[in-house]
C-alpha atoms as a PDB file:
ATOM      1  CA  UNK A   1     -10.879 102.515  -6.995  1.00  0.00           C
ATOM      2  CA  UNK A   2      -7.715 101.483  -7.913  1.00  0.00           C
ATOM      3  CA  UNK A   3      -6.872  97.884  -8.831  1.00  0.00           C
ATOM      4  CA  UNK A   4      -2.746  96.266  -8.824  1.00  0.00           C
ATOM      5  CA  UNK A   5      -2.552  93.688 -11.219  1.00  0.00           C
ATOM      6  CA  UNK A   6       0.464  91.892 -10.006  1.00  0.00           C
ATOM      7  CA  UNK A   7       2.531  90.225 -12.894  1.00  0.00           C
ATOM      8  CA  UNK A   8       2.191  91.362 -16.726  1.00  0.00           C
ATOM      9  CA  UNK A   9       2.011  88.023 -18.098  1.00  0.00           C
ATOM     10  CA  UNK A  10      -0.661  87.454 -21.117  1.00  0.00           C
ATOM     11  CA  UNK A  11      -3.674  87.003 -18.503  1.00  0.00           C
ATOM     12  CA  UNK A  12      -2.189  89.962 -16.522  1.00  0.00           C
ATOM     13  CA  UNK A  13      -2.227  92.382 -19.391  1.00  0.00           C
ATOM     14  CA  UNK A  14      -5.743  91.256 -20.384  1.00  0.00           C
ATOM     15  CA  UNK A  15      -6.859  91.974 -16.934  1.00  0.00           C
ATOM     16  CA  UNK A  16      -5.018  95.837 -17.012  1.00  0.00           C
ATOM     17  CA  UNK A  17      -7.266  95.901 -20.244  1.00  0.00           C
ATOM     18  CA  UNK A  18     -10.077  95.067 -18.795  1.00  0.00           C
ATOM     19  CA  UNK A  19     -10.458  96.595 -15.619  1.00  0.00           C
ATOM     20  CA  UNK A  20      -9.233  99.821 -17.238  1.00  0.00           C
ATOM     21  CA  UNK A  21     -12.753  99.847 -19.997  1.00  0.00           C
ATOM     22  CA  UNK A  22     -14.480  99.510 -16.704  1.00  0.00           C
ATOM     23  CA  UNK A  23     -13.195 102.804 -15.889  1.00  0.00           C
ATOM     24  CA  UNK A  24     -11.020 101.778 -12.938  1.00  0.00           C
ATOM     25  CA  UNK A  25      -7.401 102.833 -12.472  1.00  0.00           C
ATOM     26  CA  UNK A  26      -4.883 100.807 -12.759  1.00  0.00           C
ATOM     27  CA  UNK A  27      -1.315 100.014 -11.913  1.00  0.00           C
ATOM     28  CA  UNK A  28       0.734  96.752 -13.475  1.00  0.00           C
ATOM     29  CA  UNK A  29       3.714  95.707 -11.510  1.00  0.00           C
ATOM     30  CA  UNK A  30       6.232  92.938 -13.168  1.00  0.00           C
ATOM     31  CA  UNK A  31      10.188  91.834 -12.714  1.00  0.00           C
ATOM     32  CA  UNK A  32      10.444  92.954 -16.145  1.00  0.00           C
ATOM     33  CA  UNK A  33      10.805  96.795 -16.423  1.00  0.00           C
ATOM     34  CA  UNK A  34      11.323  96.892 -20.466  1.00  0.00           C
ATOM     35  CA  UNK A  35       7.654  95.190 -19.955  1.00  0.00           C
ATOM     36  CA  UNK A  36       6.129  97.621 -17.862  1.00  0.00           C
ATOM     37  CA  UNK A  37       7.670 101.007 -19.865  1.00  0.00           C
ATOM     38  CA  UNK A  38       5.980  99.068 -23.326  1.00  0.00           C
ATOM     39  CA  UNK A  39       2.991  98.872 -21.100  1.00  0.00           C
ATOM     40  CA  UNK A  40       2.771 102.402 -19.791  1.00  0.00           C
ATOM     41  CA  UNK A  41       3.294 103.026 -23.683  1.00  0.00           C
ATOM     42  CA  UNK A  42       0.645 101.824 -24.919  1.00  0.00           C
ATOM     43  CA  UNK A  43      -2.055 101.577 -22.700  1.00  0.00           C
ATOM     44  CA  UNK A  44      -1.511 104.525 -20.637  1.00  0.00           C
ATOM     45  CA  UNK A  45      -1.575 102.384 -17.202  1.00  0.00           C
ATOM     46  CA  UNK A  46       0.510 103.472 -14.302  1.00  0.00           C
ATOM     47  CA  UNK A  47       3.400 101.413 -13.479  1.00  0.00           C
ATOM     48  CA  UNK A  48       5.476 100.292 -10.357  1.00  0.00           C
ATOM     49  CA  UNK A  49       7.254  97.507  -8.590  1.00  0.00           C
ATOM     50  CA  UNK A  50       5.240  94.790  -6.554  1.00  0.00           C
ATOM     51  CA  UNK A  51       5.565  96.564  -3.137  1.00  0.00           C
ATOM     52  CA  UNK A  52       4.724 100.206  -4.791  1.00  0.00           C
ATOM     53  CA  UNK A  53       1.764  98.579  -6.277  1.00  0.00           C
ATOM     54  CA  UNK A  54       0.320  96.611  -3.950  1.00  0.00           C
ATOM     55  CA  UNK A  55       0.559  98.853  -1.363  1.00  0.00           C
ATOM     56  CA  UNK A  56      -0.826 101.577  -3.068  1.00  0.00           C
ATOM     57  CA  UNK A  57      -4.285  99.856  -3.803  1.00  0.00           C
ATOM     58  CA  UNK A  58      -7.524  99.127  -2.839  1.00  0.00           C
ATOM     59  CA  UNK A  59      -7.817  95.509  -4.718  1.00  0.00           C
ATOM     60  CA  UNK A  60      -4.684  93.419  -5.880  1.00  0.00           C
ATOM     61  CA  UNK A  61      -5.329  90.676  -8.437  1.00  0.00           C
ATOM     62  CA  UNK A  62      -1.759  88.464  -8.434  1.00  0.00           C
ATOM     63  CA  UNK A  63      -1.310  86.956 -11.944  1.00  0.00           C
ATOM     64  CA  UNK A  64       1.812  84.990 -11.776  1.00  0.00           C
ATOM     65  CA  UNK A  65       2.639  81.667 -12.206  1.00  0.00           C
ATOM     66  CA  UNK A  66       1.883  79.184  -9.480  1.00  0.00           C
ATOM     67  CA  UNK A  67       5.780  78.203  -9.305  1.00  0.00           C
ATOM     68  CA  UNK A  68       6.663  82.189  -8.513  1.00  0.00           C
ATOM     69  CA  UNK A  69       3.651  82.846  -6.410  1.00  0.00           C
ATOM     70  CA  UNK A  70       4.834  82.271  -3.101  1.00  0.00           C
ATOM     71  CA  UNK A  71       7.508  84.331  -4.066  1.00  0.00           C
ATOM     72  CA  UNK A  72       5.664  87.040  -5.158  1.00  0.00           C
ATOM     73  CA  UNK A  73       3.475  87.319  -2.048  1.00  0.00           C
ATOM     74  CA  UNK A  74       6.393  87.227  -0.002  1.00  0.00           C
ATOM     75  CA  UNK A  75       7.553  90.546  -1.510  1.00  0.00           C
ATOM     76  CA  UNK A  76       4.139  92.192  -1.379  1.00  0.00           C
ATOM     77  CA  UNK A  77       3.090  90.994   2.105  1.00  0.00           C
ATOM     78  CA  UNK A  78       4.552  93.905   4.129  1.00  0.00           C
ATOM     79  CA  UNK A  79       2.681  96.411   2.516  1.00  0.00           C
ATOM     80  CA  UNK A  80      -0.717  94.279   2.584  1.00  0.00           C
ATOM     81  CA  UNK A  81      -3.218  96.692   5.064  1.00  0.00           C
ATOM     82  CA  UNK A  82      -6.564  95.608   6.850  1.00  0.00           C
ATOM     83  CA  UNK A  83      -9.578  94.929   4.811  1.00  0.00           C
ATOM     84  CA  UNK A  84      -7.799  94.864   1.193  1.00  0.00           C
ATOM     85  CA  UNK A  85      -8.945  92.611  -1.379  1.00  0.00           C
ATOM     86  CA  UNK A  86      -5.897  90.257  -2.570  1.00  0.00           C
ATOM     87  CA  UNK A  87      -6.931  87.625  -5.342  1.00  0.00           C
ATOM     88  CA  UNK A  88      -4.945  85.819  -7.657  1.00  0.00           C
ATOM     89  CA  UNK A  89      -6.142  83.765 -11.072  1.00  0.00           C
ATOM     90  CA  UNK A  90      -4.138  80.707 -11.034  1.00  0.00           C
ATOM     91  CA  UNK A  91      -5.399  77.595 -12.440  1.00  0.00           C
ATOM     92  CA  UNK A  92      -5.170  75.513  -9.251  1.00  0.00           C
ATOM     93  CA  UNK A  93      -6.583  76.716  -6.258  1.00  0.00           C
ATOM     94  CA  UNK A  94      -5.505  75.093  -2.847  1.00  0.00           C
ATOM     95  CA  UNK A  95      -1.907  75.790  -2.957  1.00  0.00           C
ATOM     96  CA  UNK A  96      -2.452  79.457  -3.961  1.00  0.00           C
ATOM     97  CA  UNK A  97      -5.600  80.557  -1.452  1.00  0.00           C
ATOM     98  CA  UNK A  98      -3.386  78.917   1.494  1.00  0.00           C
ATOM     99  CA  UNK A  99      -0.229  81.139   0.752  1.00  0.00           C
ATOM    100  CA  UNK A 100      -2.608  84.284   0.291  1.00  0.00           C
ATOM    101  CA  UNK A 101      -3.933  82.977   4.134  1.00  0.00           C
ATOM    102  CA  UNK A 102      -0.409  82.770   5.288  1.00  0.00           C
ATOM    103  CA  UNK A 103       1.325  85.799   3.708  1.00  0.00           C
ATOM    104  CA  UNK A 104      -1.575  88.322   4.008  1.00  0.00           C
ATOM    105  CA  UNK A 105      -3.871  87.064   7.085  1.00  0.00           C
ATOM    106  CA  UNK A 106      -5.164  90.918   7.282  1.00  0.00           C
ATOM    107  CA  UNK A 107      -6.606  91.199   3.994  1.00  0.00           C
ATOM    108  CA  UNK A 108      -9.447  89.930   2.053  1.00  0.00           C
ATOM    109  CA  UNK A 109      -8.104  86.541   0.201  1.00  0.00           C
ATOM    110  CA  UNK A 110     -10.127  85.216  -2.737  1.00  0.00           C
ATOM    111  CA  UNK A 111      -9.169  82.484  -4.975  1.00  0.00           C
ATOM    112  CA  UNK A 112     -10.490  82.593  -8.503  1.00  0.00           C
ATOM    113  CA  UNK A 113     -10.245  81.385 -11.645  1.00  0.00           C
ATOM    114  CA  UNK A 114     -10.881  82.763 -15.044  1.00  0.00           C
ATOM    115  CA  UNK A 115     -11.227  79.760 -16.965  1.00  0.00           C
ATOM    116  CA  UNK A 116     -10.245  81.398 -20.356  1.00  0.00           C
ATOM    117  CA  UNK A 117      -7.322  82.036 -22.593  1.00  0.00           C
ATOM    118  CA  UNK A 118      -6.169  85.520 -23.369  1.00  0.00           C
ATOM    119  CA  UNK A 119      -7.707  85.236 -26.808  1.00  0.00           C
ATOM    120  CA  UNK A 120     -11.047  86.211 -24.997  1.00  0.00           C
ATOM    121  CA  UNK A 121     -12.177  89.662 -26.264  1.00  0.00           C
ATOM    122  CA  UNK A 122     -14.896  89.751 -23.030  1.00  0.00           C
ATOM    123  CA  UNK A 123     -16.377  87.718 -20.221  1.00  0.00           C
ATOM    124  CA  UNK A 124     -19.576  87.352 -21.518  1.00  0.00           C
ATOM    125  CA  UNK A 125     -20.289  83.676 -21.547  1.00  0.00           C
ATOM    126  CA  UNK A 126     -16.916  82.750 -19.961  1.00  0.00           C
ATOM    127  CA  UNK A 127     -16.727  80.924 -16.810  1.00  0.00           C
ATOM    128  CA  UNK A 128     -14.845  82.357 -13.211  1.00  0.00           C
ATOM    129  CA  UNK A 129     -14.976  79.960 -10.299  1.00  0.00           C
ATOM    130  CA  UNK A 130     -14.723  81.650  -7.027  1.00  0.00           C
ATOM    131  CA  UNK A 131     -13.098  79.683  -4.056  1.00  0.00           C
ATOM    132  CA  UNK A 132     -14.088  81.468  -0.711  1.00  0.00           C
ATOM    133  CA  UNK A 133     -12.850  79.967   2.523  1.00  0.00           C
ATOM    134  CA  UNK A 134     -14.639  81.984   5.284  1.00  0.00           C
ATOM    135  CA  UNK A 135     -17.656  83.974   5.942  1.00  0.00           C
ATOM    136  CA  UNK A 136     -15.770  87.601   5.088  1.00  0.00           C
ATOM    137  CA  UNK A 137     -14.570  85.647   1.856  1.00  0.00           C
ATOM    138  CA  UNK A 138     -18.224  84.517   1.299  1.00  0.00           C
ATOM    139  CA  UNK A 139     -19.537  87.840   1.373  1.00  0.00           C
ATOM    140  CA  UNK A 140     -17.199  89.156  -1.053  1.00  0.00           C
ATOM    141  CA  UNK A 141     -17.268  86.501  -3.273  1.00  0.00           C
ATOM    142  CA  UNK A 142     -21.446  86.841  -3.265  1.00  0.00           C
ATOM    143  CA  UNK A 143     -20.630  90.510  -4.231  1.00  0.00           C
ATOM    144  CA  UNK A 144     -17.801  90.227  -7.154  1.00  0.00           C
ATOM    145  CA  UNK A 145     -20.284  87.044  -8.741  1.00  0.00           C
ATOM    146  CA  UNK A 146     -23.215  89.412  -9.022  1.00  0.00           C
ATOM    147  CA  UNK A 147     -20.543  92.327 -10.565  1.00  0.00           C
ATOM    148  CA  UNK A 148     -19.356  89.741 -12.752  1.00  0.00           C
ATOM    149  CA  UNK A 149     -23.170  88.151 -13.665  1.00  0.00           C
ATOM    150  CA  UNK A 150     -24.032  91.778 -14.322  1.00  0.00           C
ATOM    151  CA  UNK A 151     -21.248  91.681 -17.277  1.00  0.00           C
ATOM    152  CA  UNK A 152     -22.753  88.183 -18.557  1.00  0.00           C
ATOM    153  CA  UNK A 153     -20.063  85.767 -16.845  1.00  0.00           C
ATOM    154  CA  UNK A 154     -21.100  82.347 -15.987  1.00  0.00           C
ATOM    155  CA  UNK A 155     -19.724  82.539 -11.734  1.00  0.00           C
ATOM    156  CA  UNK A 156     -19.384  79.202  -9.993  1.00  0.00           C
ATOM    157  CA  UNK A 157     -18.903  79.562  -5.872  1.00  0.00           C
ATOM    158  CA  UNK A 158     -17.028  76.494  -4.160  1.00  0.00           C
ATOM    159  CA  UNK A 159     -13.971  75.644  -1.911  1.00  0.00           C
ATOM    160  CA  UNK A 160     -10.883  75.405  -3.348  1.00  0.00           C
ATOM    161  CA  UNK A 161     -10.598  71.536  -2.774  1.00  0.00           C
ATOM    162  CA  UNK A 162     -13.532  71.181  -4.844  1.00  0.00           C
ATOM    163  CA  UNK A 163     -12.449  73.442  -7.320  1.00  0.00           C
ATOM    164  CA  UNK A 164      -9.452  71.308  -7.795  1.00  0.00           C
ATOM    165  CA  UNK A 165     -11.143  67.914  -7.940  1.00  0.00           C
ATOM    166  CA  UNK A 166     -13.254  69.283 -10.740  1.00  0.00           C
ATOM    167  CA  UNK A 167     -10.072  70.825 -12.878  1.00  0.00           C
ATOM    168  CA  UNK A 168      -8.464  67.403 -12.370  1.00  0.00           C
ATOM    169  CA  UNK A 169     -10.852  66.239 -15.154  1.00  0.00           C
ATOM    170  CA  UNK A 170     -11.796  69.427 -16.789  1.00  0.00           C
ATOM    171  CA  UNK A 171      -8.346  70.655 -17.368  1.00  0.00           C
ATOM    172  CA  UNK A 172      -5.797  68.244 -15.865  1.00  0.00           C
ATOM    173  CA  UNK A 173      -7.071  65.276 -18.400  1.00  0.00           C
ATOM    174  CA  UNK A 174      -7.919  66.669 -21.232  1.00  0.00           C
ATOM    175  CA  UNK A 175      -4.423  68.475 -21.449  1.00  0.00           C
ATOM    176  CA  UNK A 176      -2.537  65.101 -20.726  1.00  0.00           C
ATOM    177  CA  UNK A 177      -4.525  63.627 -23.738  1.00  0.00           C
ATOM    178  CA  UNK A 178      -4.283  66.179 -25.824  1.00  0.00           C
ATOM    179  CA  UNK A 179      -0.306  66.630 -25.512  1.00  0.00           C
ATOM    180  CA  UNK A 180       0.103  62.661 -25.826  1.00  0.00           C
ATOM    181  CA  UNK A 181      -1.959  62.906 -28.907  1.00  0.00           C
ATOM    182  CA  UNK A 182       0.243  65.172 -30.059  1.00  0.00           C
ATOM    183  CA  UNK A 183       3.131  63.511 -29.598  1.00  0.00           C
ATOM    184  CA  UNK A 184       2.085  60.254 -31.346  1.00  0.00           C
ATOM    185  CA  UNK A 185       0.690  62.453 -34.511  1.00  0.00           C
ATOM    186  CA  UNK A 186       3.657  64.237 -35.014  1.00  0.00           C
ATOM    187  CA  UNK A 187       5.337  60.957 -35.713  1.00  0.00           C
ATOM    188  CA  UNK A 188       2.698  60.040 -38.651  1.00  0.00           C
ATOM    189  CA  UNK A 189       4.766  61.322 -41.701  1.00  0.00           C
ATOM    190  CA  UNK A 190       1.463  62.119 -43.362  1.00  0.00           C
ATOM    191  CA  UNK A 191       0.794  64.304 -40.350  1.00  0.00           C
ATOM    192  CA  UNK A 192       0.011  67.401 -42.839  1.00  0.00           C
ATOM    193  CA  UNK A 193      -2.063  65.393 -45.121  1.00  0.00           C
ATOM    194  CA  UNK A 194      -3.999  63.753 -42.754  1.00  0.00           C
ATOM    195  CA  UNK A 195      -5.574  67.515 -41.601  1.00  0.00           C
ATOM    196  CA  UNK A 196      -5.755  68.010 -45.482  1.00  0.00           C
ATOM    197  CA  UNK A 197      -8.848  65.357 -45.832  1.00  0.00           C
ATOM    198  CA  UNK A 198      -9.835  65.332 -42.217  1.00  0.00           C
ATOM    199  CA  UNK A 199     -13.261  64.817 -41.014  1.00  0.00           C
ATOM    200  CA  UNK A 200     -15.209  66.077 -37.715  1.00  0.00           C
ATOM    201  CA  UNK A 201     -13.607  63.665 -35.335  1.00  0.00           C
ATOM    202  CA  UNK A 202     -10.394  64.279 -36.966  1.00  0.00           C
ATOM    203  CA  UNK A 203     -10.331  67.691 -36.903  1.00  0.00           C
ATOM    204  CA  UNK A 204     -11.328  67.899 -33.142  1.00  0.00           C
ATOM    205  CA  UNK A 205      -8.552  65.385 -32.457  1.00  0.00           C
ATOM    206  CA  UNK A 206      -5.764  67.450 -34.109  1.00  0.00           C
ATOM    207  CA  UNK A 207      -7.442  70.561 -32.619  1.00  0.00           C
ATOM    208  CA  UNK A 208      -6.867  69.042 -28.818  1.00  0.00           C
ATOM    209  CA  UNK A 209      -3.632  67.699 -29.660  1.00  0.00           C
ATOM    210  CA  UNK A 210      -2.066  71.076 -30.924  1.00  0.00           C
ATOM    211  CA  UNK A 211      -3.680  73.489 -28.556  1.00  0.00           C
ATOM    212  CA  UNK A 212      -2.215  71.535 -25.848  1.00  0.00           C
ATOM    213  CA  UNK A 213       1.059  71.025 -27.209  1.00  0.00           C
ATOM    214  CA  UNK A 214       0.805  74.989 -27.483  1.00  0.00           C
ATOM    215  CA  UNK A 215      -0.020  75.676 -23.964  1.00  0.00           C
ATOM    216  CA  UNK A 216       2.822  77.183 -22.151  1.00  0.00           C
ATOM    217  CA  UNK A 217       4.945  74.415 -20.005  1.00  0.00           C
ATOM    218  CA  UNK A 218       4.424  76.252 -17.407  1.00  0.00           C
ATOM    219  CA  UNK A 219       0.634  75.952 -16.981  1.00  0.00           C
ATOM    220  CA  UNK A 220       1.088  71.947 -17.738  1.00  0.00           C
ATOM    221  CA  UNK A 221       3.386  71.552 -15.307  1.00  0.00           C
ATOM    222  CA  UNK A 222       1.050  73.441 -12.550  1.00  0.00           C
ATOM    223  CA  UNK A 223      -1.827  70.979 -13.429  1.00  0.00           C
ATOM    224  CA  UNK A 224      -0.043  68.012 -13.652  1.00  0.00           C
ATOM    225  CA  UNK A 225       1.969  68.391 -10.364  1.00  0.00           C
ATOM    226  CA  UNK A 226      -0.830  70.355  -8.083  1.00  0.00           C
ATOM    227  CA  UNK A 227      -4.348  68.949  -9.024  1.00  0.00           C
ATOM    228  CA  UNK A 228      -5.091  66.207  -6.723  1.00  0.00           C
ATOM    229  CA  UNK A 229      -5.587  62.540  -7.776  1.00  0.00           C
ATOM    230  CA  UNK A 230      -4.861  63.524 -11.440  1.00  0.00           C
ATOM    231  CA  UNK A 231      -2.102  60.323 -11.558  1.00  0.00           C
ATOM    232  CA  UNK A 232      -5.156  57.950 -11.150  1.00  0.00           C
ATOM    233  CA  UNK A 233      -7.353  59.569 -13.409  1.00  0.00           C
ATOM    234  CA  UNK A 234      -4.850  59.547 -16.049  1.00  0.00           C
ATOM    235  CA  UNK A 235      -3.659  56.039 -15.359  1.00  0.00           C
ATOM    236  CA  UNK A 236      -7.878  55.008 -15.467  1.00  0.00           C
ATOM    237  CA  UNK A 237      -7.724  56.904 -19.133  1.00  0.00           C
ATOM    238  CA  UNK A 238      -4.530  54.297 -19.972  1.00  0.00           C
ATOM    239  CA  UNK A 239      -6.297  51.195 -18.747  1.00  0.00           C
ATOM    240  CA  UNK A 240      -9.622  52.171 -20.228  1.00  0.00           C
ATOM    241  CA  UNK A 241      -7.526  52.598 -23.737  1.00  0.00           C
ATOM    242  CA  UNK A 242      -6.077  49.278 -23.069  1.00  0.00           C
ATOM    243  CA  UNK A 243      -9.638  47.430 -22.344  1.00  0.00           C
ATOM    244  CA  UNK A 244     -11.025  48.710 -25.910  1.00  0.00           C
ATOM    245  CA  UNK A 245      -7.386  47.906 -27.686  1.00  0.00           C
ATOM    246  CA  UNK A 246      -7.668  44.360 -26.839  1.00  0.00           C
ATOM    247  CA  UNK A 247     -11.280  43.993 -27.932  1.00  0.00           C
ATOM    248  CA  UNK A 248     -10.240  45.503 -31.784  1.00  0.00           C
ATOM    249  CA  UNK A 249      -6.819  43.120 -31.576  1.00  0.00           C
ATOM    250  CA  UNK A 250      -9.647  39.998 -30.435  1.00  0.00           C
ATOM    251  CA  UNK A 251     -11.742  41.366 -33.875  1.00  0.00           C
ATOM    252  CA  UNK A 252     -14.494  41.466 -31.743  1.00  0.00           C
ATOM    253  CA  UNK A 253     -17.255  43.273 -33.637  1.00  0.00           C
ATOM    254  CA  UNK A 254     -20.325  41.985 -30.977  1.00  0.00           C
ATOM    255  CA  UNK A 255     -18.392  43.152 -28.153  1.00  0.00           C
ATOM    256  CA  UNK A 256     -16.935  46.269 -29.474  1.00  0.00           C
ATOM    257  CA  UNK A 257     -21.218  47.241 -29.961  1.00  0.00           C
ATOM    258  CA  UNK A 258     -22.122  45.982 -27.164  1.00  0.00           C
ATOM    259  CA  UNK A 259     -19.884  48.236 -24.718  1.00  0.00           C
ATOM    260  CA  UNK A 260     -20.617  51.558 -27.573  1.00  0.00           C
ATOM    261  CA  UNK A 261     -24.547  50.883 -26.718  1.00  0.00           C
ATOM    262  CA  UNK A 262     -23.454  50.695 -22.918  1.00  0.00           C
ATOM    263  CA  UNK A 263     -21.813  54.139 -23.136  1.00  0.00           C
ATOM    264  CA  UNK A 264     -25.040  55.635 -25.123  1.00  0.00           C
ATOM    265  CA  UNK A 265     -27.275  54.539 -22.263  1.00  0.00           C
ATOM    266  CA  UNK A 266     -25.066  55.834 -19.558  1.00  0.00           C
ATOM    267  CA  UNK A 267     -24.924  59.154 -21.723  1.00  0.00           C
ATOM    268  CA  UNK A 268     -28.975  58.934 -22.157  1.00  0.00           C
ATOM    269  CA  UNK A 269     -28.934  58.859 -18.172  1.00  0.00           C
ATOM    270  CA  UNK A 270     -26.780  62.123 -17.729  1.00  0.00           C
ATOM    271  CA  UNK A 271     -29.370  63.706 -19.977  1.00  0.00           C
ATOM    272  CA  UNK A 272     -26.659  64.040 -22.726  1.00  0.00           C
ATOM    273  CA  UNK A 273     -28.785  65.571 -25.982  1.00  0.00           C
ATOM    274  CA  UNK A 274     -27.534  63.806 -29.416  1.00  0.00           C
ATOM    275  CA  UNK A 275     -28.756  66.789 -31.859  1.00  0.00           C
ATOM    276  CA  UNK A 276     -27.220  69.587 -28.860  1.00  0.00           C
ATOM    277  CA  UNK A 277     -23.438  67.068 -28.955  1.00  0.00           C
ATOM    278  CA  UNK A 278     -22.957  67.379 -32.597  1.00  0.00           C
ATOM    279  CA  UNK A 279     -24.328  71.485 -32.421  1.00  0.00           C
ATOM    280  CA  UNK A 280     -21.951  72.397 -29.868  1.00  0.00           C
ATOM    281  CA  UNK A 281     -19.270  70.472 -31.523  1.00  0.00           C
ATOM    282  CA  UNK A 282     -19.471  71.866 -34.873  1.00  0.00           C
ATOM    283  CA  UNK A 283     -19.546  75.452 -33.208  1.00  0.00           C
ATOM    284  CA  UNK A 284     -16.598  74.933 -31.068  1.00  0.00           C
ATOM    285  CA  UNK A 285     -14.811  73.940 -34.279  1.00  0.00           C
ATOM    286  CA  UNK A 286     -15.890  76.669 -35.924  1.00  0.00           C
ATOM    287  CA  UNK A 287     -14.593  78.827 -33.289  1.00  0.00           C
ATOM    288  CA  UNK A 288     -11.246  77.479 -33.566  1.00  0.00           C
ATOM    289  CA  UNK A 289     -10.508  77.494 -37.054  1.00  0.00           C
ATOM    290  CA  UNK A 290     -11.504  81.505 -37.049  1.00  0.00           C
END
């Protein structure tokens, strides 16, 4: 089987790699020839331009960014046959799986999303949500999550409107706080110092903050102006942050305990585990400092 992987961006050359140790051949197809001959060089792929590639496969994985996307599936939508498999891995889902619909209404469309860097030597243990929209989809999907569960990946199945709901707090947040964080510790003179003698909580802070700030615009830009209802979440995030300033600036010690043993109990409800918190967050710091 051969498999195009359209777009030789970071996530696109990790997917060449990978499909290619799963003995499958593979073609990359990007705007950037210099890219593709550097490509060819070293990993001994076959290269061509979006229509050659596209065309020219059984399965086509698109791995652009969401702001070239519709482009790109304009230019590879002629050559699109009956019962091919088009997917893409973009971070937000709706938009995406409803220009696949439109530009390629012969094919196989599947929405999914890796959710993991580039930095990921497998995907054992890492997450893909799949995002099918019809029976044909469904059936697919059911297939590629038991290929994928057969290489240890953790596969979630749901629409793409519930995939984005879900990224609105699992990326879209945590990304806005982490770049605002950022921002304010830059400003802190000390900034250097302070990761010198920094504790847990600290270095999990500084850890968000810089990752974020890290992240390529482009992928901020995607979340923060295609995941639905992420504006209220964020603005809920400021006017929590206000609620809990004004207690410390009222020097309210009773209250300030009163509303931390409210959010234990809520956590105790969820089934949150105190000794499994502070294991997984010592490990995911671990993990980032090597």
């Amino acid at each position: 089987m051969k498999i195009a992987v359209i777009g030789a961006g970071k996530m696109g050359v990790w997917f060449a790699k990978f499909f290619q140790r799963e003995g499958y051949s593979v073609v990359v197809a990007d705007r950037k020839r210099d890219k593709l001959e550097k490509l060819r060089s070293e990993l001994g792929v076959e290269v061509a331009d979006f229509a050659e590639a596209a065309g020219n496969a059984d399965q086509v994985l698109i791995c652009v960014s969401i702001s070239a996307f519709e482009e790109v599936a304009k230019k590879i939508s002629p050559v699109i046959h009956e019962g091919q498999v088009v997917m893409d891995i973009c971070s937000v889902k709706e938009y995406p799986v409803k220009v696949m619909h439109e530009h390629f209404p012969c094919a196989i469309v599947l929405g999914t999303h890796p959710v993991f860097g580039p930095g990921s030597s497998s995907i054992e243990n890492k997450t893909f949500v799949l995002t099918p929209t019809n029976r044909q989809e469904e059936a697919f999907a059911t297939d590629f999550k038991k290929w994928l569960e057969a290489r240890k990946a953790r596969v979630f199945i749901m629409s793409p409107r519930k995939h984005d709901e879900l990224m609105s707090v699992v990326l879209g947040l945590p990304h806005f706080l982490g770049l605002v964080a950022c921002d304010m510790l830059l400003e802190q003179a000390a900034y250097s110092e302070t990761k010198q003698v920094a504790g847990t909580t600290y270095r999990l802070l500084f850890t968000l903050a810089e990752v974020a700030a890290l992240e390529t615009p482009e992928l901020f830009a995607s979340l923060q102006l295609n995941l639905p209802d992420l504006e209220l979440l964020e603005n809920a995030f400021i006017e929590k942050a206000c609620e809990w300033l004004k207690l410390i600036k009222q020097k309210d010690r009773e209250a300030i305990s009163r509303r931390m043993e409210q959010l234990k109990a809520k956590l105790r409800q969820k089934g949150v585990d105190y000794e499994r918190t502070y294991e997984l967050m010592y490990k995911m710091l671990e993990a980032a400092e090597n």
